[in-house]
C-alpha atoms as a PDB file:
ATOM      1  CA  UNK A   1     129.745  83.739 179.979  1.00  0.00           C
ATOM      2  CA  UNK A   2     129.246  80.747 177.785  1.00  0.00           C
ATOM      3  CA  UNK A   3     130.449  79.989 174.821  1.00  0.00           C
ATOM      4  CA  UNK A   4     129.950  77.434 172.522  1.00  0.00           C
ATOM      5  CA  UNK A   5     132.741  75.668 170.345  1.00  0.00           C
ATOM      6  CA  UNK A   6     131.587  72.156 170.176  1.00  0.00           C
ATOM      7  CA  UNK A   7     132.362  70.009 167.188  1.00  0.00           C
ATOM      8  CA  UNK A   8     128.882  67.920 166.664  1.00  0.00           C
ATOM      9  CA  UNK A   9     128.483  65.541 164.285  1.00  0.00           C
ATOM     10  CA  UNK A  10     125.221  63.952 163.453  1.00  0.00           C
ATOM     11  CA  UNK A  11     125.974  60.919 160.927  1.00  0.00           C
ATOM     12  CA  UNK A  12     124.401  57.880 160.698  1.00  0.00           C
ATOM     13  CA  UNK A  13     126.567  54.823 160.135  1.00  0.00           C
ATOM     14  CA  UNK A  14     126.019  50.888 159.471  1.00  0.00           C
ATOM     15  CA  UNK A  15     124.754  50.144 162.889  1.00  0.00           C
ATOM     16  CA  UNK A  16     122.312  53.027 163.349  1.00  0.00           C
ATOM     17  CA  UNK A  17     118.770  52.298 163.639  1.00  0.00           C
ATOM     18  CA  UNK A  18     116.018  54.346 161.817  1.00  0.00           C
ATOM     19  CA  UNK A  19     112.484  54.683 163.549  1.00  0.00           C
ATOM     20  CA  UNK A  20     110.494  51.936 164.423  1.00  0.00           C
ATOM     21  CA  UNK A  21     113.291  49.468 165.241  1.00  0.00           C
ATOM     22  CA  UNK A  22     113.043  49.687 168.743  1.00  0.00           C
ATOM     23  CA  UNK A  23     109.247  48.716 170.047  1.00  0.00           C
ATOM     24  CA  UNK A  24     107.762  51.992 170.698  1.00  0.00           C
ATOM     25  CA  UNK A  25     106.434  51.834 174.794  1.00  0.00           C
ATOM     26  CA  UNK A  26     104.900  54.791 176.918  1.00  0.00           C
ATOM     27  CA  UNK A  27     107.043  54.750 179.917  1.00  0.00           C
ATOM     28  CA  UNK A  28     105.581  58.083 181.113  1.00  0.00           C
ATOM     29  CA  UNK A  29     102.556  59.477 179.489  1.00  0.00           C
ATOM     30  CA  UNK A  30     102.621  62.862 180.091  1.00  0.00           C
ATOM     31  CA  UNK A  31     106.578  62.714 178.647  1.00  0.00           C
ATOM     32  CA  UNK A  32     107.941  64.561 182.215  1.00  0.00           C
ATOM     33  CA  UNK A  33     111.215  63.037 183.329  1.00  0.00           C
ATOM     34  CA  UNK A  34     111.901  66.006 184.800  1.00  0.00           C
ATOM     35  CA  UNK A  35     111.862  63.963 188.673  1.00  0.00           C
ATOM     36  CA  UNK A  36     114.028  61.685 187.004  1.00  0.00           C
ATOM     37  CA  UNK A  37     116.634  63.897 185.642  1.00  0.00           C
ATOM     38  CA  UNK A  38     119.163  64.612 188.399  1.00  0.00           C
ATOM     39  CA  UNK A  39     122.119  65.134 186.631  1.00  0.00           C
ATOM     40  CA  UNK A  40     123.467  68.153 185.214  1.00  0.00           C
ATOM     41  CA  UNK A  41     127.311  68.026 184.910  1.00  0.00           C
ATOM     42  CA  UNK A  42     128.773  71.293 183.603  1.00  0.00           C
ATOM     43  CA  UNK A  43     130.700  70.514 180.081  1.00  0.00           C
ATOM     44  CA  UNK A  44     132.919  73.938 181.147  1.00  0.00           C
ATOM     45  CA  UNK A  45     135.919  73.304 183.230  1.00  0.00           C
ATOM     46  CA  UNK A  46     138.623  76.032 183.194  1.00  0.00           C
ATOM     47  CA  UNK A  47     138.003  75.545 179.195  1.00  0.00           C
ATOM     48  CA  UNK A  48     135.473  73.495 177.593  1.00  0.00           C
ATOM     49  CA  UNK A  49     135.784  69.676 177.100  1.00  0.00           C
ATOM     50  CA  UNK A  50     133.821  69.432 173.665  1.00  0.00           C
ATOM     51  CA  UNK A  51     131.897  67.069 174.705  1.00  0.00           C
ATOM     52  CA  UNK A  52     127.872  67.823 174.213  1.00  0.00           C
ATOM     53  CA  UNK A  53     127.588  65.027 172.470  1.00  0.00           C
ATOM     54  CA  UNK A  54     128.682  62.131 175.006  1.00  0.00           C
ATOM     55  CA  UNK A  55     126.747  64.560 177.938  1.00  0.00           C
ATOM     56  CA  UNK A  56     123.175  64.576 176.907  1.00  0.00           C
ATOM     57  CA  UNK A  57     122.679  60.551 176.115  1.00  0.00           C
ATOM     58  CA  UNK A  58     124.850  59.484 179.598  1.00  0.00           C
ATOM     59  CA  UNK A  59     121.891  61.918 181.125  1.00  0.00           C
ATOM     60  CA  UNK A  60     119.090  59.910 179.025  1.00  0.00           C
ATOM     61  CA  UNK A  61     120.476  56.664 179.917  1.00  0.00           C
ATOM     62  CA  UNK A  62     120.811  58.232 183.965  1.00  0.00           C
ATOM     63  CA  UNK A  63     117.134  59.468 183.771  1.00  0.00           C
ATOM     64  CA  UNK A  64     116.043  56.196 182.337  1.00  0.00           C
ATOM     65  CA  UNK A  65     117.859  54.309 185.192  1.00  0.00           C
ATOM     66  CA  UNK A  66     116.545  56.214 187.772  1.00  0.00           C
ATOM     67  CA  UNK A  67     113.082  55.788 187.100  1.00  0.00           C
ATOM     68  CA  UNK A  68     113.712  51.792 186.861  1.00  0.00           C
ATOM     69  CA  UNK A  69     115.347  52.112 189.524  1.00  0.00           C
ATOM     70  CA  UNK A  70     112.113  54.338 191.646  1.00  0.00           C
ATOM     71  CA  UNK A  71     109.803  51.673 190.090  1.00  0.00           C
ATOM     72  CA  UNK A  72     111.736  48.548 191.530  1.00  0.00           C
ATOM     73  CA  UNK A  73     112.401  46.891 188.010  1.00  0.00           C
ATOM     74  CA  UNK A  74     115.864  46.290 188.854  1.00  0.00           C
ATOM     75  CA  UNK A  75     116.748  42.705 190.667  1.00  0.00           C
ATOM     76  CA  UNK A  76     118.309  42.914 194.142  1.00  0.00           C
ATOM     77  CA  UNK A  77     121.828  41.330 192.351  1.00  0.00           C
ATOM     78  CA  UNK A  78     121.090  43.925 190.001  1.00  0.00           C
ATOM     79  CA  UNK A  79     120.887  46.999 193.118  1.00  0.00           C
ATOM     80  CA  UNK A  80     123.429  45.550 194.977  1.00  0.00           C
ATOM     81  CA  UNK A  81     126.062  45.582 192.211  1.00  0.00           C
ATOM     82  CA  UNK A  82     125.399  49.367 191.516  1.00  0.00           C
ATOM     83  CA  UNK A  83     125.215  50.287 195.021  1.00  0.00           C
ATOM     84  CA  UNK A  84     128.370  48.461 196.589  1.00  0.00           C
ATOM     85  CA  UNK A  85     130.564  49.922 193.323  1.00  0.00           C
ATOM     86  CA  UNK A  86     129.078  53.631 193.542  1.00  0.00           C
ATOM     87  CA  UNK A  87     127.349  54.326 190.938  1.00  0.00           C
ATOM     88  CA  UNK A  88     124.746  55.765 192.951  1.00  0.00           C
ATOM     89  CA  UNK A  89     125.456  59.987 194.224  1.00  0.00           C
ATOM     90  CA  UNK A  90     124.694  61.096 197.790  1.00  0.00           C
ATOM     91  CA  UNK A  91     120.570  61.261 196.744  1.00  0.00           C
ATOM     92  CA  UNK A  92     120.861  57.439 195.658  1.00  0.00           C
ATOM     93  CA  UNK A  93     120.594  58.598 192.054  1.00  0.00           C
ATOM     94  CA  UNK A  94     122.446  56.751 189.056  1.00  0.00           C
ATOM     95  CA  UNK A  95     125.843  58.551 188.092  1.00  0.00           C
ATOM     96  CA  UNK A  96     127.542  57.444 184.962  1.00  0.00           C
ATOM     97  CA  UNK A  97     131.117  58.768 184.078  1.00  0.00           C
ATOM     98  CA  UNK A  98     130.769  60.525 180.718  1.00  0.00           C
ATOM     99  CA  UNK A  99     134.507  60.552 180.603  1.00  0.00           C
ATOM    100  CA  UNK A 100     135.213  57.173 180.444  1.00  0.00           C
ATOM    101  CA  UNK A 101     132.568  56.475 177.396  1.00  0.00           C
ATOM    102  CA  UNK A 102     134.039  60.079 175.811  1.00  0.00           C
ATOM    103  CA  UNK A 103     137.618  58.711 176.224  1.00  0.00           C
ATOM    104  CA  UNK A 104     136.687  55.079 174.620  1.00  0.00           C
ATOM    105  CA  UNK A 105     134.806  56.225 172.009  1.00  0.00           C
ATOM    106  CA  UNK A 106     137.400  58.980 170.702  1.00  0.00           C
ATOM    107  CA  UNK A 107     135.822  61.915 171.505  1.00  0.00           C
ATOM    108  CA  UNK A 108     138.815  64.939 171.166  1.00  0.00           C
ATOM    109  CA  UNK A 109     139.054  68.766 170.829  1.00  0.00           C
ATOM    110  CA  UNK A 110     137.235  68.049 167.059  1.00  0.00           C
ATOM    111  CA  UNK A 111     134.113  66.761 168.960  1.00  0.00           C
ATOM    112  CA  UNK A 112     132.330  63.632 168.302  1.00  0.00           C
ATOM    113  CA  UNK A 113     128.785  62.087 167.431  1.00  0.00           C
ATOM    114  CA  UNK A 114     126.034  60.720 170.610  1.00  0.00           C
ATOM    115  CA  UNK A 115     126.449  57.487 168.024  1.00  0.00           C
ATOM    116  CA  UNK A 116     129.687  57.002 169.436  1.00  0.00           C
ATOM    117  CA  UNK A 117     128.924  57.044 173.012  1.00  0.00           C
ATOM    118  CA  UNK A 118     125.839  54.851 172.285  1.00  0.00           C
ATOM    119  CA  UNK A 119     127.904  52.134 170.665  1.00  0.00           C
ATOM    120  CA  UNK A 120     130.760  52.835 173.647  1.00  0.00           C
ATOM    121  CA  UNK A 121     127.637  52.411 176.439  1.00  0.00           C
ATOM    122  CA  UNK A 122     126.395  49.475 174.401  1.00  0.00           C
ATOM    123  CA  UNK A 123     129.800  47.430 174.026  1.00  0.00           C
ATOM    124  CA  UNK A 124     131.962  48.813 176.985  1.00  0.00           C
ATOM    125  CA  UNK A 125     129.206  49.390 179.699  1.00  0.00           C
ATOM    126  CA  UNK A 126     129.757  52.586 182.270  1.00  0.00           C
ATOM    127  CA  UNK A 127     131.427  53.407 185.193  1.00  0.00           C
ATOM    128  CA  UNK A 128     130.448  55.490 188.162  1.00  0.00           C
ATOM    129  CA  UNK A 129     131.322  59.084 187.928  1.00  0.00           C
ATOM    130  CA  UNK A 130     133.433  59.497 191.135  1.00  0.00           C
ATOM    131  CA  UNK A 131     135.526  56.719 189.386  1.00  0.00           C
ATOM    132  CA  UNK A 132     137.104  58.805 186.738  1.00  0.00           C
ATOM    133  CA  UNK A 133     136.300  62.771 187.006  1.00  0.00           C
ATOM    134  CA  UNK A 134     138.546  66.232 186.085  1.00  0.00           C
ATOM    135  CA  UNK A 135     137.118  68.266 188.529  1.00  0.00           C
ATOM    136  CA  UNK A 136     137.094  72.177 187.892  1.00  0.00           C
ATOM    137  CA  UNK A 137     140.076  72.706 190.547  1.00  0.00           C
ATOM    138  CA  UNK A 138     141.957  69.880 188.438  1.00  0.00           C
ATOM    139  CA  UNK A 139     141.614  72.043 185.466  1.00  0.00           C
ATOM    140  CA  UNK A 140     143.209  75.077 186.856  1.00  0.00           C
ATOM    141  CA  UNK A 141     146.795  73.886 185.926  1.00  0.00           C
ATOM    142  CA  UNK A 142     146.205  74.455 182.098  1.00  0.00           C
ATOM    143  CA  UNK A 143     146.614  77.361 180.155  1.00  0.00           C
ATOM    144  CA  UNK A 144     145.259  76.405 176.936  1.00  0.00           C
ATOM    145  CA  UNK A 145     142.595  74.611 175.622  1.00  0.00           C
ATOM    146  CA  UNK A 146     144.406  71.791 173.432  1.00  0.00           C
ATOM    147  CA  UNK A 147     146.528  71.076 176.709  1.00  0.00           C
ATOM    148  CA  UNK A 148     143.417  70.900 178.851  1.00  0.00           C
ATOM    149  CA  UNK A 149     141.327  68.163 176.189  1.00  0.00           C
ATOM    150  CA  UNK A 150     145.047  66.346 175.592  1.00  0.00           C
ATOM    151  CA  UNK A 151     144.757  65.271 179.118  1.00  0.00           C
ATOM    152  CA  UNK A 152     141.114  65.359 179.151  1.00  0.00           C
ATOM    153  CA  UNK A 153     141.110  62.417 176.682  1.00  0.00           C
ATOM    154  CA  UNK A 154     144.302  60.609 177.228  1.00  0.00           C
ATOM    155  CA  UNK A 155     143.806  56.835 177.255  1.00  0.00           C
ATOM    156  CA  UNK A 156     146.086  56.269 179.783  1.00  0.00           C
ATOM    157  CA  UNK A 157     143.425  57.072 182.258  1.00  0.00           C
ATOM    158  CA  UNK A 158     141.142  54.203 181.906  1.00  0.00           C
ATOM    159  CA  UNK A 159     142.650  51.857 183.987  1.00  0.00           C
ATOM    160  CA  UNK A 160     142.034  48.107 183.128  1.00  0.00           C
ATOM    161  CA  UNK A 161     139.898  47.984 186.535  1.00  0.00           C
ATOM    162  CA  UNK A 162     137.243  50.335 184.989  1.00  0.00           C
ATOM    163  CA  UNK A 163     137.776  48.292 181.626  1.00  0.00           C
ATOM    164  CA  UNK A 164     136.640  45.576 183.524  1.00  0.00           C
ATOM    165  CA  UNK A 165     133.740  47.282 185.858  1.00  0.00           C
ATOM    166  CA  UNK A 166     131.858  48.752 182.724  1.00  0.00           C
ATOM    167  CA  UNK A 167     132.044  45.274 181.348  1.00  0.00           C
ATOM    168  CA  UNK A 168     130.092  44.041 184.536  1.00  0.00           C
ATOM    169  CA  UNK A 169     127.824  46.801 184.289  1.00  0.00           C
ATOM    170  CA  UNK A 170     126.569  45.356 181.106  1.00  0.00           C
ATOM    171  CA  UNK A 171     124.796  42.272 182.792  1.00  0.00           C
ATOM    172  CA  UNK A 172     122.458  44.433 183.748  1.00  0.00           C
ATOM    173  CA  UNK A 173     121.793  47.457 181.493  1.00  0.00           C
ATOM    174  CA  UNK A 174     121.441  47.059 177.963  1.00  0.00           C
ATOM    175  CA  UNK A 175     121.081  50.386 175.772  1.00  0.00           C
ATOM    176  CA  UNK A 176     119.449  50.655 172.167  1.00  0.00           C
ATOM    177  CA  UNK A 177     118.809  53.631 170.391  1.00  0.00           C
ATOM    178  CA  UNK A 178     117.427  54.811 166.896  1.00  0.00           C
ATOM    179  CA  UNK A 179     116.868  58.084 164.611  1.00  0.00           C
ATOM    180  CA  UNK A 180     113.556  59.375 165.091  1.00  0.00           C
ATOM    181  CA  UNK A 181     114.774  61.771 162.684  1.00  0.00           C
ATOM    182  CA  UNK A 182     118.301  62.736 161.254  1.00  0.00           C
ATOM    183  CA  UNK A 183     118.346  65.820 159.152  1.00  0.00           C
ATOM    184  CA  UNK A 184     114.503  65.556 157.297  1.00  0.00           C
ATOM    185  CA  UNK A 185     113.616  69.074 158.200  1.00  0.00           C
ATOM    186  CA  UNK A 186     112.109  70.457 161.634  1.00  0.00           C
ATOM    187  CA  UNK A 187     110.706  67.345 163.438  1.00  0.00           C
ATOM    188  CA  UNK A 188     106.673  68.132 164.052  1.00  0.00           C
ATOM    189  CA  UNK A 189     105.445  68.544 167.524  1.00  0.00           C
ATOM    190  CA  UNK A 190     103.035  65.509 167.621  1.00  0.00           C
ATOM    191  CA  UNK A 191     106.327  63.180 166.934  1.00  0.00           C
ATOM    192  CA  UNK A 192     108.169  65.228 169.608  1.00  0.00           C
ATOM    193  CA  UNK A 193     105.815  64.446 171.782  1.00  0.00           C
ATOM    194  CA  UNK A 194     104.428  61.016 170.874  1.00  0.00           C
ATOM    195  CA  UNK A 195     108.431  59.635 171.609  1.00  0.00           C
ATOM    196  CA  UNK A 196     109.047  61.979 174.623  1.00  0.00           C
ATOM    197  CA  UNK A 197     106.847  59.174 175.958  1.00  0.00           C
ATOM    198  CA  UNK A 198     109.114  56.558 175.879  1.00  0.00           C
ATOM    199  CA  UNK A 199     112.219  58.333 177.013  1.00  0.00           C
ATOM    200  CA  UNK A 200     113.710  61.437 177.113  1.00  0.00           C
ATOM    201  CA  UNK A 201     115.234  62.629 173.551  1.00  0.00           C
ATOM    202  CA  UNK A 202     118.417  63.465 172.441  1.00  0.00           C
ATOM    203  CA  UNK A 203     118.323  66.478 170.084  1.00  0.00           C
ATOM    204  CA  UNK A 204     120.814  68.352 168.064  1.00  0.00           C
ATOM    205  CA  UNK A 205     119.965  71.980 168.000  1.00  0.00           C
ATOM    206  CA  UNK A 206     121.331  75.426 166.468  1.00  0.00           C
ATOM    207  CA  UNK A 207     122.284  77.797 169.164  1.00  0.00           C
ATOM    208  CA  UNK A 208     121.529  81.660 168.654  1.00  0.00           C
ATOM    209  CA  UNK A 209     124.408  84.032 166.936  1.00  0.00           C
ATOM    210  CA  UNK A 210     123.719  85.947 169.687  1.00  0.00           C
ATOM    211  CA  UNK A 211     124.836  83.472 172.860  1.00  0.00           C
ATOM    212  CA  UNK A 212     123.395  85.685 175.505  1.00  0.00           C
ATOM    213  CA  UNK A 213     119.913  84.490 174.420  1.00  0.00           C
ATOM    214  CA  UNK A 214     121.047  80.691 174.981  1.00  0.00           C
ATOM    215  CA  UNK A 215     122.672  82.037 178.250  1.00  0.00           C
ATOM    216  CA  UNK A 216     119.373  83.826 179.317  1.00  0.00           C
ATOM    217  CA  UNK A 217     118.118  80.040 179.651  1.00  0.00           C
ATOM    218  CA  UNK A 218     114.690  81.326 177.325  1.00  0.00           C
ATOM    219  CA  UNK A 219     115.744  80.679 174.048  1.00  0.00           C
ATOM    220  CA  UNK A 220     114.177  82.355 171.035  1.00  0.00           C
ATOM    221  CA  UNK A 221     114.816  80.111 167.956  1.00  0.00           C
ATOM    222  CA  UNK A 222     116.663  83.620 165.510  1.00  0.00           C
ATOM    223  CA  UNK A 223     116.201  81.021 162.224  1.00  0.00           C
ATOM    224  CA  UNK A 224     119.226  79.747 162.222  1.00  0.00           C
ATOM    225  CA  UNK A 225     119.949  75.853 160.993  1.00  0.00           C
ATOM    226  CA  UNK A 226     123.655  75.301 161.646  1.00  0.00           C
ATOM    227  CA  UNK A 227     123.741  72.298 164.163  1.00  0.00           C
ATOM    228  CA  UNK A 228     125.753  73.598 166.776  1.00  0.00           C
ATOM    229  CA  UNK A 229     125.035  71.549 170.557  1.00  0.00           C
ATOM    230  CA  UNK A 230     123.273  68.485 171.776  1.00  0.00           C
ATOM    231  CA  UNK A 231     121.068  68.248 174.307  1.00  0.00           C
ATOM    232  CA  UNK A 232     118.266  66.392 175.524  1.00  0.00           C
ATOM    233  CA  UNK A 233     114.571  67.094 176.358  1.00  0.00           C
ATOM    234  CA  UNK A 234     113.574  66.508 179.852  1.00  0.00           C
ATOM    235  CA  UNK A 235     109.621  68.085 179.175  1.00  0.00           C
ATOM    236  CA  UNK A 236     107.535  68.769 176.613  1.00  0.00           C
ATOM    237  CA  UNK A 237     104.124  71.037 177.479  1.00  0.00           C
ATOM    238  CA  UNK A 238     102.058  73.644 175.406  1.00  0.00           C
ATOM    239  CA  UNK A 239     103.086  77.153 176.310  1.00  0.00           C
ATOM    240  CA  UNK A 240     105.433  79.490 173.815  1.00  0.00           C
ATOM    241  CA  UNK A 241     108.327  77.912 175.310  1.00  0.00           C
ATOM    242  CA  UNK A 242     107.585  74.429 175.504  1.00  0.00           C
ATOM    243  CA  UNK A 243     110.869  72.321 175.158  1.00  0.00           C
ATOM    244  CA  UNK A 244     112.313  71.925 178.772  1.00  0.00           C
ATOM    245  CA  UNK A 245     115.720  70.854 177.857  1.00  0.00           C
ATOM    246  CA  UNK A 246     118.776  69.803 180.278  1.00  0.00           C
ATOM    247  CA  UNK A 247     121.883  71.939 178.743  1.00  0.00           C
ATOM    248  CA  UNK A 248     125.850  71.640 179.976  1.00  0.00           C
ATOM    249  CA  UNK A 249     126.327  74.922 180.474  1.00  0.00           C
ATOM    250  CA  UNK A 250     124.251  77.024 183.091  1.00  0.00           C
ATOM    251  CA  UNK A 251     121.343  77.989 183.599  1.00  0.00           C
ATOM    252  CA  UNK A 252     121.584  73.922 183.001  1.00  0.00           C
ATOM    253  CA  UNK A 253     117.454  73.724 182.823  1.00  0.00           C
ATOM    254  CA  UNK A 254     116.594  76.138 179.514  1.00  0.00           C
ATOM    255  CA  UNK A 255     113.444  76.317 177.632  1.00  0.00           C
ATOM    256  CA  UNK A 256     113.252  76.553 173.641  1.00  0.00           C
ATOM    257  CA  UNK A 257     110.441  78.485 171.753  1.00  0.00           C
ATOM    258  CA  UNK A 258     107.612  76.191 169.967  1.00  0.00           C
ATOM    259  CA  UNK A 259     109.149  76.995 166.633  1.00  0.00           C
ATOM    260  CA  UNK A 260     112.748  76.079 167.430  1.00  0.00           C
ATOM    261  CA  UNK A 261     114.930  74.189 164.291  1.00  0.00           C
ATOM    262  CA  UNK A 262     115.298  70.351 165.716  1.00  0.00           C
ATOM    263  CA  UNK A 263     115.979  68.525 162.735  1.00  0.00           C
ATOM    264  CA  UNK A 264     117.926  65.848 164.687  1.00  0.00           C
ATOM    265  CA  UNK A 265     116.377  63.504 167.288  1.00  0.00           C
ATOM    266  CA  UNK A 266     117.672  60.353 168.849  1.00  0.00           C
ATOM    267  CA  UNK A 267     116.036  58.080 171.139  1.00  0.00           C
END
């Protein structure tokens, strides 16, 4: 069973951008990046890594790549540096280590903000995934949860070759982001929509007080407003349910009901 003990922050700081910064583009007009979205990595090893908020904007940026990347827009110096230092997976999609941003930007056992992986992506770059991974069999050796994120996060496993790789990386992608909206009440559906458009949206959301209706994967907004997990939207469509969102924790595709509290949105 799930559970949920992530520390997420939401707070905007001096380099945060508020709506309308960034030129607003459709990218996909129907808002599906569903094809795009390939990656679902599970934020639960043998405990959980308290890390929602470095997950769900390493799978935006991913989903963004990959459709560049279906569409051609990257140069061949461009393919050839992400392909001969594997960052793509076995299906040739991007794969971005979320623990080298997490580590950089200070994520810990208290949780962290998506603003500091965005300014980590933005200044440090990323890494392929393979390149610096706990896998769940890894994970086995601890017995507690503060032992597990200790290592999790220690510093001492970025080497000064990924250092040096993410700072490559950023000759060719460059990541900006803005509030769309940061705690001004439940965002409407029109704006929902209008910036699913452009890419796919990072949202902080409350998660039931009863966790087996988040686990069921169709997820019944029960009023509550406590931000509690961050995910992002991979869909958007008109039926009771409409929010197709990629989670961390399985079933890792869940839907949220037409009503559901999302008072903070990043793009």
């Amino acid at each position: 069973m799930n559970t949920f003990r992530n520390k997420l922050v939401f707070l905007k700081s001096p380099t945060d951008y508020t709506k309308g910064v960034i030129p607003y583009v459709v990218n996909i007009a129907n808002g599906d990046w569903r094809p795009f979205h390939t990656d679902h990595t599970k934020q639960l090893l043998k405990f959980d890594t308290d890390e929602c908020s470095e997950l769900s904007p390493i799978k935006s940026l991913e989903a963004q790549c990959n459709r560049l990347k279906s569409l051609s827009k990257f140069s061949l110096e461009a393919t050839s540096f992400f392909a001969s230092n594997g960052y793509f997976d076995t299906a040739g999609n991007f794969s971005f280590s979320d623990e080298f941003n997490a580590i950089l930007d200070g994520t810990s056992i208290n949780g962290n903000s998506p603003w500091a992986l965005v300014e980590s992506v933005r200044t440090q770059g990323v890494i392929p995934r393979p390149m610096l991974q706990m896998t769940l069999s890894q994970s086995q050796i601890y017995t507690t949860q503060e032992q597990q994120d200790a290592d999790y996060y220690d510093k001492g496993r970025v080497t000064p070759d990924m250092i040096t790789l993410g700072l490559q990386s950023l000759k060719y992608i460059s990541l900006a982001n803005q509030w769309i909206n940061n705690g001004d009440g439940n965002t409407p559906m029109s704006t929902l929509t209008y910036y699913q458009k452009q890419a796919p949206l990072i949202i902080g959301v409350p998660v039931p007080v009863d966790v087996d209706v988040w686990n069921s994967g169709v997820v019944k907004w029960d009023g509550g407003k406590q931000l509690a997990h961050c995910v992002d939207i991979e869909f958007i469509d008109t039926s009771a349910f409409p929010f197709y969102i990629g989670d961390n924790y399985d079933p890792y595709v869940k839907t949220l009901s037409a009503d559901y509290w999302i008072s903070q949105v990043i793009i």
